[in-house]
C-alpha atoms as a PDB file:
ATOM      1  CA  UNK A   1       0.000   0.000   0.000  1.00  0.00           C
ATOM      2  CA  UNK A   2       1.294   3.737  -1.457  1.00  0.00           C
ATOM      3  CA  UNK A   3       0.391   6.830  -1.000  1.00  0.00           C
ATOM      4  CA  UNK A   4       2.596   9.927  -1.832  1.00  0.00           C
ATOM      5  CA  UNK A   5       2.465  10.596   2.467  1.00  0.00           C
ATOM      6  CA  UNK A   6       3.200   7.006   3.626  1.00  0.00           C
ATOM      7  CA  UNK A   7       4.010   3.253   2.893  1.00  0.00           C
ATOM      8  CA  UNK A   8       2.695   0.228   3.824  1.00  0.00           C
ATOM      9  CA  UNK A   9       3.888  -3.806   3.736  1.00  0.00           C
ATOM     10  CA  UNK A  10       1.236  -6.379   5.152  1.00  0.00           C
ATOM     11  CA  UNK A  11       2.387  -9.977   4.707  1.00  0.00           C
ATOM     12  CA  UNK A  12      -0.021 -12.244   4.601  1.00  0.00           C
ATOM     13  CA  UNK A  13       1.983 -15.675   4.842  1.00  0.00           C
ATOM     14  CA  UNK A  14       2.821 -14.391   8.172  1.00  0.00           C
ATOM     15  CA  UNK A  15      -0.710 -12.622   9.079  1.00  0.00           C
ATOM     16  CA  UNK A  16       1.380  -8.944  10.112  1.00  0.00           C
ATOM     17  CA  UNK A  17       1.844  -5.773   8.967  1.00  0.00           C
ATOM     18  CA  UNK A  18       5.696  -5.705   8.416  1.00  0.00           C
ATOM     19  CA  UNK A  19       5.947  -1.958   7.205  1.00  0.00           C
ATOM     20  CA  UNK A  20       5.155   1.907   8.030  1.00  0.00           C
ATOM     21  CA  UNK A  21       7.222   4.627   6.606  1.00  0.00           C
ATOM     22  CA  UNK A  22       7.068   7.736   5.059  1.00  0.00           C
ATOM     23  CA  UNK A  23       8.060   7.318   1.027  1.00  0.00           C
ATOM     24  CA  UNK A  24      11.290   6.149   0.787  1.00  0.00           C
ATOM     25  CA  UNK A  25      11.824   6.192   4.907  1.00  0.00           C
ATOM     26  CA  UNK A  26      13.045   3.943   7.906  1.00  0.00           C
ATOM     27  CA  UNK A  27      10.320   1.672   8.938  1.00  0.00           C
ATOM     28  CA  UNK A  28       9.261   2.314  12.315  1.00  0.00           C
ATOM     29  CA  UNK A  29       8.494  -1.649  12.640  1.00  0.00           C
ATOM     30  CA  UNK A  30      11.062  -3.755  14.160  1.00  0.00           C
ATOM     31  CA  UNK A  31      11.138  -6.948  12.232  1.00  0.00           C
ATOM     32  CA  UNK A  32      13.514  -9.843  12.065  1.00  0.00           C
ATOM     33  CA  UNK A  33      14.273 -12.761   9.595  1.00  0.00           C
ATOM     34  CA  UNK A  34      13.914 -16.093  11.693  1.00  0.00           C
ATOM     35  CA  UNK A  35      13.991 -19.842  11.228  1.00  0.00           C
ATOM     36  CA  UNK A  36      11.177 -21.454  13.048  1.00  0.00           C
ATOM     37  CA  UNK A  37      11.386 -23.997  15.263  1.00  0.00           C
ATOM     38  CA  UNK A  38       9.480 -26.716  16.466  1.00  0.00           C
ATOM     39  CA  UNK A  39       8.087 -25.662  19.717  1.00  0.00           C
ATOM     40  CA  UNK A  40       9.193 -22.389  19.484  1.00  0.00           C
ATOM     41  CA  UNK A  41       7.718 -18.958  19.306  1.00  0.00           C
ATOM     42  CA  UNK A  42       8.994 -17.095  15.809  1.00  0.00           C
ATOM     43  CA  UNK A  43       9.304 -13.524  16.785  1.00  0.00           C
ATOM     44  CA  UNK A  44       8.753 -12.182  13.168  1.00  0.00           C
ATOM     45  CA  UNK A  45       7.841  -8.502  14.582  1.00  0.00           C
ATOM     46  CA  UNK A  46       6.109  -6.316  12.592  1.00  0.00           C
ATOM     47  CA  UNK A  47       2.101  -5.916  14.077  1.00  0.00           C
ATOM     48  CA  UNK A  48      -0.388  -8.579  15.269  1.00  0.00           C
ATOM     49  CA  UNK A  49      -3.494  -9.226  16.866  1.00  0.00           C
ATOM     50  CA  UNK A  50      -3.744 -11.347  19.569  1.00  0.00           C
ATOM     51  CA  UNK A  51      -6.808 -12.142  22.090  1.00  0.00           C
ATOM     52  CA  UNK A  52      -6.408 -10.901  25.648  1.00  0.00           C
ATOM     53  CA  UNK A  53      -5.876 -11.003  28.537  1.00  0.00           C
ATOM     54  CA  UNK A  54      -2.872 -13.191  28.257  1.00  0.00           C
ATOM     55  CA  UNK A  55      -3.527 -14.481  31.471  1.00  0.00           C
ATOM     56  CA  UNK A  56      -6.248 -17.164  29.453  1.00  0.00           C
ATOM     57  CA  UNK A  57      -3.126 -18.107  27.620  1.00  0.00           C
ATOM     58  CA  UNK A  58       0.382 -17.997  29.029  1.00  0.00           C
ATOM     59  CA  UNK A  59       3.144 -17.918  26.509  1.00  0.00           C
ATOM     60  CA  UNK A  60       3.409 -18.925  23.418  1.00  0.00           C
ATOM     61  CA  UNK A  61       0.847 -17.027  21.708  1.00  0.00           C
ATOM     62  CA  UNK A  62      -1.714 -19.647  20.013  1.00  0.00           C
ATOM     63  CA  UNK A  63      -0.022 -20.884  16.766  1.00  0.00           C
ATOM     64  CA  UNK A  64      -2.420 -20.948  14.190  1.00  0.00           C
ATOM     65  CA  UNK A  65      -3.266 -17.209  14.497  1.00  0.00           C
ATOM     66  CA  UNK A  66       0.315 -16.093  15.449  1.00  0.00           C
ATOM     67  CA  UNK A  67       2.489 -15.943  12.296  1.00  0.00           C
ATOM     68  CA  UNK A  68       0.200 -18.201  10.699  1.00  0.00           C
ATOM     69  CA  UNK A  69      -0.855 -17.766   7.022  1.00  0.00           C
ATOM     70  CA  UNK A  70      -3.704 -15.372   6.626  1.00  0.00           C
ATOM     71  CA  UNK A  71      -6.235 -14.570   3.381  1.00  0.00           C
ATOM     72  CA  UNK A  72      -5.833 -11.549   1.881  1.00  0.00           C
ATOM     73  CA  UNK A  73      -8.640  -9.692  -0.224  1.00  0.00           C
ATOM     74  CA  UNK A  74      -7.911  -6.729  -1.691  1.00  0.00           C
ATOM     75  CA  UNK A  75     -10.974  -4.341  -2.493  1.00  0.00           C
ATOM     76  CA  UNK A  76      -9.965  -1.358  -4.100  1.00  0.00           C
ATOM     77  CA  UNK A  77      -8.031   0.998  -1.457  1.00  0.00           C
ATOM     78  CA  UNK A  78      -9.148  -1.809   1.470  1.00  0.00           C
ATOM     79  CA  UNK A  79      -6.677  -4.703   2.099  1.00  0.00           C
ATOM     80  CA  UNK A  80      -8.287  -7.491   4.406  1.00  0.00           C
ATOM     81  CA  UNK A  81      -6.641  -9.834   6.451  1.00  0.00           C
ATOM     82  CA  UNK A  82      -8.591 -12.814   7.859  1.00  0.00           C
ATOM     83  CA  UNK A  83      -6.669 -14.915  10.399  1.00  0.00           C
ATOM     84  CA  UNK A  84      -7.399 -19.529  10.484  1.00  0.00           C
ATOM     85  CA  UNK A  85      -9.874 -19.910  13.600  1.00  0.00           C
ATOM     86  CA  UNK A  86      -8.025 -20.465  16.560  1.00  0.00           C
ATOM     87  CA  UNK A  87      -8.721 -24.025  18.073  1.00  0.00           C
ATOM     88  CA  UNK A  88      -8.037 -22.742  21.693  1.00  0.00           C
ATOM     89  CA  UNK A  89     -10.416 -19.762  21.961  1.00  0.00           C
ATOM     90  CA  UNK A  90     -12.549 -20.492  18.334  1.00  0.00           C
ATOM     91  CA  UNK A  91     -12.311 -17.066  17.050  1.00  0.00           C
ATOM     92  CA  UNK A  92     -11.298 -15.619  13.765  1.00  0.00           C
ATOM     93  CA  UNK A  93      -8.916 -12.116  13.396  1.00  0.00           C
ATOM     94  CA  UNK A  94      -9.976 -10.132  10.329  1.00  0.00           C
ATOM     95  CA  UNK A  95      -8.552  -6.551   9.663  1.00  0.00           C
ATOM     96  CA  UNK A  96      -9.408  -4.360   7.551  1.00  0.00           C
ATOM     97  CA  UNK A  97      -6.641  -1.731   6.842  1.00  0.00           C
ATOM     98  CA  UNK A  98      -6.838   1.800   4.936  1.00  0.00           C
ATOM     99  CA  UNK A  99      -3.848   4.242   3.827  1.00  0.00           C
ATOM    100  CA  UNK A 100      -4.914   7.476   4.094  1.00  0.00           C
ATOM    101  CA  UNK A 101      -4.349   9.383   0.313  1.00  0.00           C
ATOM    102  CA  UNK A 102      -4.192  12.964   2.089  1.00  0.00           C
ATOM    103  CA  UNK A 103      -1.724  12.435   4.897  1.00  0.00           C
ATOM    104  CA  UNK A 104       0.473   9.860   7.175  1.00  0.00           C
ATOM    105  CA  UNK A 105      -2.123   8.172   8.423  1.00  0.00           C
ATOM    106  CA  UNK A 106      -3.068   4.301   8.336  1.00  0.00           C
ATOM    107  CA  UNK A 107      -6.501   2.981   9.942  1.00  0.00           C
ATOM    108  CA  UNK A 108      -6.826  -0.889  11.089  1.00  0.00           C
ATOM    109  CA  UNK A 109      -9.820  -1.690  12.280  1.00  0.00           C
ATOM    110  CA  UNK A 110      -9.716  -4.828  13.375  1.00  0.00           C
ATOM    111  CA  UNK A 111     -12.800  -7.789  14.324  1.00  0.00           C
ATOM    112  CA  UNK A 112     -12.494 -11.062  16.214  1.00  0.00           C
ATOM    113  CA  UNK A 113     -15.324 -13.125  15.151  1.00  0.00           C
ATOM    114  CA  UNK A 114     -16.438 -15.825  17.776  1.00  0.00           C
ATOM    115  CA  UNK A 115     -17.123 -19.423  15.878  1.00  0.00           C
ATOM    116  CA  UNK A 116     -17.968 -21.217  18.479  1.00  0.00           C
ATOM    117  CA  UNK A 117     -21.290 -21.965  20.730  1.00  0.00           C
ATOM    118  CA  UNK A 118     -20.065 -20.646  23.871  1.00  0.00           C
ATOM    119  CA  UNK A 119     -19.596 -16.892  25.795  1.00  0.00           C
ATOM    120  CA  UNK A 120     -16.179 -16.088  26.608  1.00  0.00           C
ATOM    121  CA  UNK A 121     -15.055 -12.762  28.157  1.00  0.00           C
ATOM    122  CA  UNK A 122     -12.411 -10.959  25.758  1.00  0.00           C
ATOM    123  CA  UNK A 123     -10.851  -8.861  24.068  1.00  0.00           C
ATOM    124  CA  UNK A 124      -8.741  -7.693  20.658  1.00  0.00           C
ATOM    125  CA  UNK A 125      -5.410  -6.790  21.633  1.00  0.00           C
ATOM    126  CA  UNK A 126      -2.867  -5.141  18.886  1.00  0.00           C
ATOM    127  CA  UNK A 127       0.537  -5.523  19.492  1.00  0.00           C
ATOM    128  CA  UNK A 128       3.143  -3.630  17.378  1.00  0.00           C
ATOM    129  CA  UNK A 129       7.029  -3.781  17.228  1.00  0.00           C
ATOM    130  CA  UNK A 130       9.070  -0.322  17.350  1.00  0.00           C
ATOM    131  CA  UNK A 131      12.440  -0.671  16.127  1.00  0.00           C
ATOM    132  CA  UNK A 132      14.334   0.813  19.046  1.00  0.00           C
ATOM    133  CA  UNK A 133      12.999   4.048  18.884  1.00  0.00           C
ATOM    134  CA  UNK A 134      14.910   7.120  21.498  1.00  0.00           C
ATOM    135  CA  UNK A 135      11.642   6.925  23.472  1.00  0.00           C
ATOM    136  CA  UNK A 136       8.010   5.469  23.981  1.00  0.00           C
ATOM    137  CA  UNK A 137       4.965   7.570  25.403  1.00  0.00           C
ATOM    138  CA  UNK A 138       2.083   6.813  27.446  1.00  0.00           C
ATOM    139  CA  UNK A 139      -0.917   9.258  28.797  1.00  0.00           C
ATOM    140  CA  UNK A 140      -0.632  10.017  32.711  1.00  0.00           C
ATOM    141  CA  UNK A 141      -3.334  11.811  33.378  1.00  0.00           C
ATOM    142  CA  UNK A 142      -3.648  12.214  36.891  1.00  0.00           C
ATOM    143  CA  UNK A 143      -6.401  13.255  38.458  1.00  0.00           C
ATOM    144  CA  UNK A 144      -7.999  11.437  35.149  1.00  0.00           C
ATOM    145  CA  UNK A 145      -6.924   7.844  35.409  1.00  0.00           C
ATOM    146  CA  UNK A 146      -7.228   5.166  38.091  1.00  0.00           C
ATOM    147  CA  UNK A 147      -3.808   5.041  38.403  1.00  0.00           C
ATOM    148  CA  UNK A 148      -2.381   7.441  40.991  1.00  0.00           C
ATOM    149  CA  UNK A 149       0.130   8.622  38.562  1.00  0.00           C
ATOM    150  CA  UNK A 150      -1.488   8.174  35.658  1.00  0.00           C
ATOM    151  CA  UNK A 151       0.432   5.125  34.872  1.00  0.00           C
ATOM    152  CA  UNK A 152       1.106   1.601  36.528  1.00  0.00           C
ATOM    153  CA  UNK A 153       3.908  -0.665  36.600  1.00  0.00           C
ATOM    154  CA  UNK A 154       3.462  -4.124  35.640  1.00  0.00           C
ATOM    155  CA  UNK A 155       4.891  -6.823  37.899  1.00  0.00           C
ATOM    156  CA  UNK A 156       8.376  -6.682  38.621  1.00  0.00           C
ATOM    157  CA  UNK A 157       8.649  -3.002  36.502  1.00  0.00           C
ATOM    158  CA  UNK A 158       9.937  -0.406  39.083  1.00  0.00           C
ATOM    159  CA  UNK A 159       8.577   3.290  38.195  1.00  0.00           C
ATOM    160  CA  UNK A 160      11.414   5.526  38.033  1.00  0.00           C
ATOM    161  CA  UNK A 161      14.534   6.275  36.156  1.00  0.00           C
ATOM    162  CA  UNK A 162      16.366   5.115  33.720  1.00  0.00           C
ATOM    163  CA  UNK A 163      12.901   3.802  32.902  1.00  0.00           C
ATOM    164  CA  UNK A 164      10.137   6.153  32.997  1.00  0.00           C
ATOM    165  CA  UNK A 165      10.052  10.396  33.431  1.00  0.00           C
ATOM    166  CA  UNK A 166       7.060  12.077  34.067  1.00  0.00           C
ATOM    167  CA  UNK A 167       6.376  15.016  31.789  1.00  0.00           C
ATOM    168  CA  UNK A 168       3.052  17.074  32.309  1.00  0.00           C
ATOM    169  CA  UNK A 169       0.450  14.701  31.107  1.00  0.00           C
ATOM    170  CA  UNK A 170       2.919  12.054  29.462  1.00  0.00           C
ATOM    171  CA  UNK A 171       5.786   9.165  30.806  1.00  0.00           C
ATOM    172  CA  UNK A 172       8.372   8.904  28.236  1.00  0.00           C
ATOM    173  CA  UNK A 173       9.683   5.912  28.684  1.00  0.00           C
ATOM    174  CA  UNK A 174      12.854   4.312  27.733  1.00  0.00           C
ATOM    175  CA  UNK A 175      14.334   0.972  27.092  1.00  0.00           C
ATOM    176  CA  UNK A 176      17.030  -0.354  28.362  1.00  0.00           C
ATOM    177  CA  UNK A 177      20.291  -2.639  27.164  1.00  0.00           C
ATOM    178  CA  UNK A 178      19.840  -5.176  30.083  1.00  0.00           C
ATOM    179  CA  UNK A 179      16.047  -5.683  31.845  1.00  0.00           C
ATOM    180  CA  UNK A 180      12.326  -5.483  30.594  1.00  0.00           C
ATOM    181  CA  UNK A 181       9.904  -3.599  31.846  1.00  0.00           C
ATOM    182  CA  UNK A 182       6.218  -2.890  30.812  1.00  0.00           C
ATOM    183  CA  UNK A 183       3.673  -0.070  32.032  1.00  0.00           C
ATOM    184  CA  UNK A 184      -0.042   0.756  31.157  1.00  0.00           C
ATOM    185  CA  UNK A 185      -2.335   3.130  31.083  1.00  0.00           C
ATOM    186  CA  UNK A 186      -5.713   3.910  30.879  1.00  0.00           C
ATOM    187  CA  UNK A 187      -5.784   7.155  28.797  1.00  0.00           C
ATOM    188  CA  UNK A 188      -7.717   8.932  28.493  1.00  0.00           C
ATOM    189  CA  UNK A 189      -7.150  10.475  25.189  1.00  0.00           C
ATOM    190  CA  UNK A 190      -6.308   6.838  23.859  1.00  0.00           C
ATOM    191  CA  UNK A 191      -3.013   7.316  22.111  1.00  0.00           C
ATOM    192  CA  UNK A 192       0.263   5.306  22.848  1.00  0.00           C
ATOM    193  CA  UNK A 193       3.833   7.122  20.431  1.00  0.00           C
ATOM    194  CA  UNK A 194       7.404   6.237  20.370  1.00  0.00           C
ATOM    195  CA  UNK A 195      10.031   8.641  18.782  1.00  0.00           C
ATOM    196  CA  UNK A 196      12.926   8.496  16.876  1.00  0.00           C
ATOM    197  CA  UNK A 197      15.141  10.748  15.291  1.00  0.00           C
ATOM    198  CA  UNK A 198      12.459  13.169  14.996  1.00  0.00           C
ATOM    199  CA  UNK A 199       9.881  11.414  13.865  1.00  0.00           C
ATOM    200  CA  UNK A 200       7.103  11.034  16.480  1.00  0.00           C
ATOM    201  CA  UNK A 201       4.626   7.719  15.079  1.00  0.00           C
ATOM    202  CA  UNK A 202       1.695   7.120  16.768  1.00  0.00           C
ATOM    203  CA  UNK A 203      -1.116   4.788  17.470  1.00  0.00           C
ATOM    204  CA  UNK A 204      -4.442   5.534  18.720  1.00  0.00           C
ATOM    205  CA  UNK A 205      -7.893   4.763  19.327  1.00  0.00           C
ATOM    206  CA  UNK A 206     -11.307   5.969  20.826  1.00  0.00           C
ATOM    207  CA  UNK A 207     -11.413   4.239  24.566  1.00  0.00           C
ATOM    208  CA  UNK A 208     -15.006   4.019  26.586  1.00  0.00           C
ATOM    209  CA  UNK A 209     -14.561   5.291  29.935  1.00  0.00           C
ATOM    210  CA  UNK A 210     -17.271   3.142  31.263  1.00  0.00           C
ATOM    211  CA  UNK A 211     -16.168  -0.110  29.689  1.00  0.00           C
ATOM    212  CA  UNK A 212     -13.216  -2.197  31.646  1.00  0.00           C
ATOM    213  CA  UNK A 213     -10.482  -3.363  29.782  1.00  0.00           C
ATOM    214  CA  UNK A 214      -7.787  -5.924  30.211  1.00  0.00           C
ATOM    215  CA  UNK A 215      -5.000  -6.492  33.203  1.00  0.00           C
ATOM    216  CA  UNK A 216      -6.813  -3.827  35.215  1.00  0.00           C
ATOM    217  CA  UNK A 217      -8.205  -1.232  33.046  1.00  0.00           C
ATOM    218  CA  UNK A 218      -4.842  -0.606  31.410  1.00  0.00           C
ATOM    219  CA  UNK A 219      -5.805   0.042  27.993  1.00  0.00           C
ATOM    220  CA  UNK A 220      -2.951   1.034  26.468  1.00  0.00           C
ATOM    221  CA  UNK A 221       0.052  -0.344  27.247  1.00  0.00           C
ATOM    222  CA  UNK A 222       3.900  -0.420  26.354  1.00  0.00           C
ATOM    223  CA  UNK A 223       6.440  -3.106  27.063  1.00  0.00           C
ATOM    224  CA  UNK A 224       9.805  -2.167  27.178  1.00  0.00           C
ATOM    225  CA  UNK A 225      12.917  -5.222  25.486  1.00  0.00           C
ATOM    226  CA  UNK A 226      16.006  -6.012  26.350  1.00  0.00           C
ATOM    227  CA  UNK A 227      19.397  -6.219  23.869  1.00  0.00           C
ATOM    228  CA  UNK A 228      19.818  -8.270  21.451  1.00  0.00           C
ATOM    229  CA  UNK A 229      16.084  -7.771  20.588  1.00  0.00           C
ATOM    230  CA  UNK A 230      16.462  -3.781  20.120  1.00  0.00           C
ATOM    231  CA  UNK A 231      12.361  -2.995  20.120  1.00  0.00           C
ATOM    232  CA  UNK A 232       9.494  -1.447  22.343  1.00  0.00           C
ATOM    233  CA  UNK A 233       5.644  -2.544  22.145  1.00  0.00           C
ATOM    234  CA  UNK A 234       2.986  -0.495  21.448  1.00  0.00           C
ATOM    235  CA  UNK A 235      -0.095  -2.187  22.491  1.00  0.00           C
ATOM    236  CA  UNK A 236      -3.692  -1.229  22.305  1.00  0.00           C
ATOM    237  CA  UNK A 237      -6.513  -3.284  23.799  1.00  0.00           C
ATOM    238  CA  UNK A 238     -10.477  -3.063  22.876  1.00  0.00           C
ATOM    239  CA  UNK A 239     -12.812  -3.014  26.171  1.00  0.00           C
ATOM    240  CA  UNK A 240     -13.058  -6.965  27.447  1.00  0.00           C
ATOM    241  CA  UNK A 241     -16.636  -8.323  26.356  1.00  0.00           C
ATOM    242  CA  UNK A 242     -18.323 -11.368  27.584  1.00  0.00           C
ATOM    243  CA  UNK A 243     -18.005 -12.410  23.208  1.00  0.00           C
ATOM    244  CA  UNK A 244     -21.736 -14.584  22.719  1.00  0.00           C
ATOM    245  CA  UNK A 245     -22.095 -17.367  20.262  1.00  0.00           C
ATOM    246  CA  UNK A 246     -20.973 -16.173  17.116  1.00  0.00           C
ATOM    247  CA  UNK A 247     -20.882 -12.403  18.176  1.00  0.00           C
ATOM    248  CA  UNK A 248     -17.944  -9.679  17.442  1.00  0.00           C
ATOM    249  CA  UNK A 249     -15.904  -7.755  19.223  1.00  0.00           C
ATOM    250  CA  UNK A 250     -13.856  -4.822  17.399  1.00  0.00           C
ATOM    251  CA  UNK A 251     -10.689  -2.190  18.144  1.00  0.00           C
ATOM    252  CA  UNK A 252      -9.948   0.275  15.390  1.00  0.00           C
ATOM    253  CA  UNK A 253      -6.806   2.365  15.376  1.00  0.00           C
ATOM    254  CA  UNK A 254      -5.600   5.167  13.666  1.00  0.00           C
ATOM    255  CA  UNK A 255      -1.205   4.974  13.065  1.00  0.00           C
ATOM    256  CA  UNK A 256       0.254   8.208  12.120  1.00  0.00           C
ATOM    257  CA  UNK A 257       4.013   9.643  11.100  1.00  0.00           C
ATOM    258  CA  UNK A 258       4.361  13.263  12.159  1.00  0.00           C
ATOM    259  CA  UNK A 259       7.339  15.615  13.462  1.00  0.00           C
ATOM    260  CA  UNK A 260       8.309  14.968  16.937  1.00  0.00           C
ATOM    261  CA  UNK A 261       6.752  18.092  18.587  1.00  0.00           C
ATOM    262  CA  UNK A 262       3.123  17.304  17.012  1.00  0.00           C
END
């Protein structure tokens, strides 16, 4: 997908978007070349969809939605993904993407179909790979959020430098060579950014105050890798439903490439 603005890649043998870049840019995508193997999780990178919370599922993400081969359908500007049904959970992934012909800007919005006769409580959970960018961002609202700083620490993530500064209604936060740490937050303005070398790219999405969302209400969230795997997460979740019989939840986000002071 080309526009004169921005550039898209979505591979469908491994069901990601591999590729976001102004014309002839860096990708902001971290993405690696890997040799599967048998048991293993293939960290591919790029952007995925996965159910949540991953507390129904542990680690590895279930195989045949996670790098599996999806169907593409291409209807005029639209390019559609649609994920195999996942055995574990039966539900399908679809996403239907469109690049923006005016500006930066590339829209997902994104469905997990249940196909089974059952109610389970979920919810669509988009997960993309920053190549090492200088910094991430996450809302910290206070006086606005849950959280008493806006943001909360995940288990075992301490909040405070090197990791995460406080700046007005942001946390910049910042990976580090040795140690992982992840944070989330519950917005409210629903938009999660990294930056690098100037370039500020952003995802974000329309969040329901009322509704709760996974691993305690933290909507947004950002996990923070350790070297040799240079990246940061950007992750986005859609409120948690109790998913009926053949019913559909949906998250749609909005990615954008700006300068880093927009």
């Amino acid at each position: 997908m080309r526009s004169r603005h921005a550039e898209v890649a979505v591979v469908p043998r491994l069901g990601r978007i591999m590729w976001f870049s102004r014309p002839g840019g860096k990708n902001v995508l971290w993405t690696q070349v890997v040799e599967p193997k048998a048991g293993e999780w293939a960290n591919w990178g790029g952007d995925k969809l996965w159910p949540a919370p991953q507390s129904n599922w542990g680690w590895p993400p279930p195989a045949d939605i996670d790098g599996a081969p999806h169907q593409a359908v291409i209807q005029g500007t639209m390019v559609e993904l649609r994920s195999p049904v996942c055995r574990r959970f039966g539900v399908r992934f679809t996403r239907r993407m469109y690049l923006s012909p005016n500006r930066a800007e590339f829209t997902t919005v994104n469905y997990m179909d249940g196909q089974r006769d059952a109610t389970q409580r979920l919810a669509v959970w988009q997960v993309a790979q920053v190549d090492n960018p200088d910094y991430a961002e996450l809302p910290a609202q206070v006086g606005k959020s849950r959280f008493a700083k806006g943001v909360e620490a995940y288990e075992g993530t301490k909040l405070e430098m090197p990791w995460i500064e406080f700046r007005g209604d942001f946390a910049r936060l910042y990976r580090q060579s040795a140690g992982v740490a992840k944070y989330g937050s519950d917005g409210p303005d629903g938009r999660v950014s990294s930056v690098r070398d100037g370039v500020r790219f952003t995802i974000r999405t329309e969040l329901d105050p009322k509704a709760e969302y996974p691993d305690g209400n933290k909507a947004l969230q950002v996990y923070l890798s350790q070297d040799p795997l240079k990246y940061v997460e950007l992750e986005l979740n859609s409120p948690l439903v109790d998913l009926p019989p053949y019913g559909q939840a949906r998250l749609t986000t909005v990615w954008s490439l700006q300068p880093e002071g927009r």
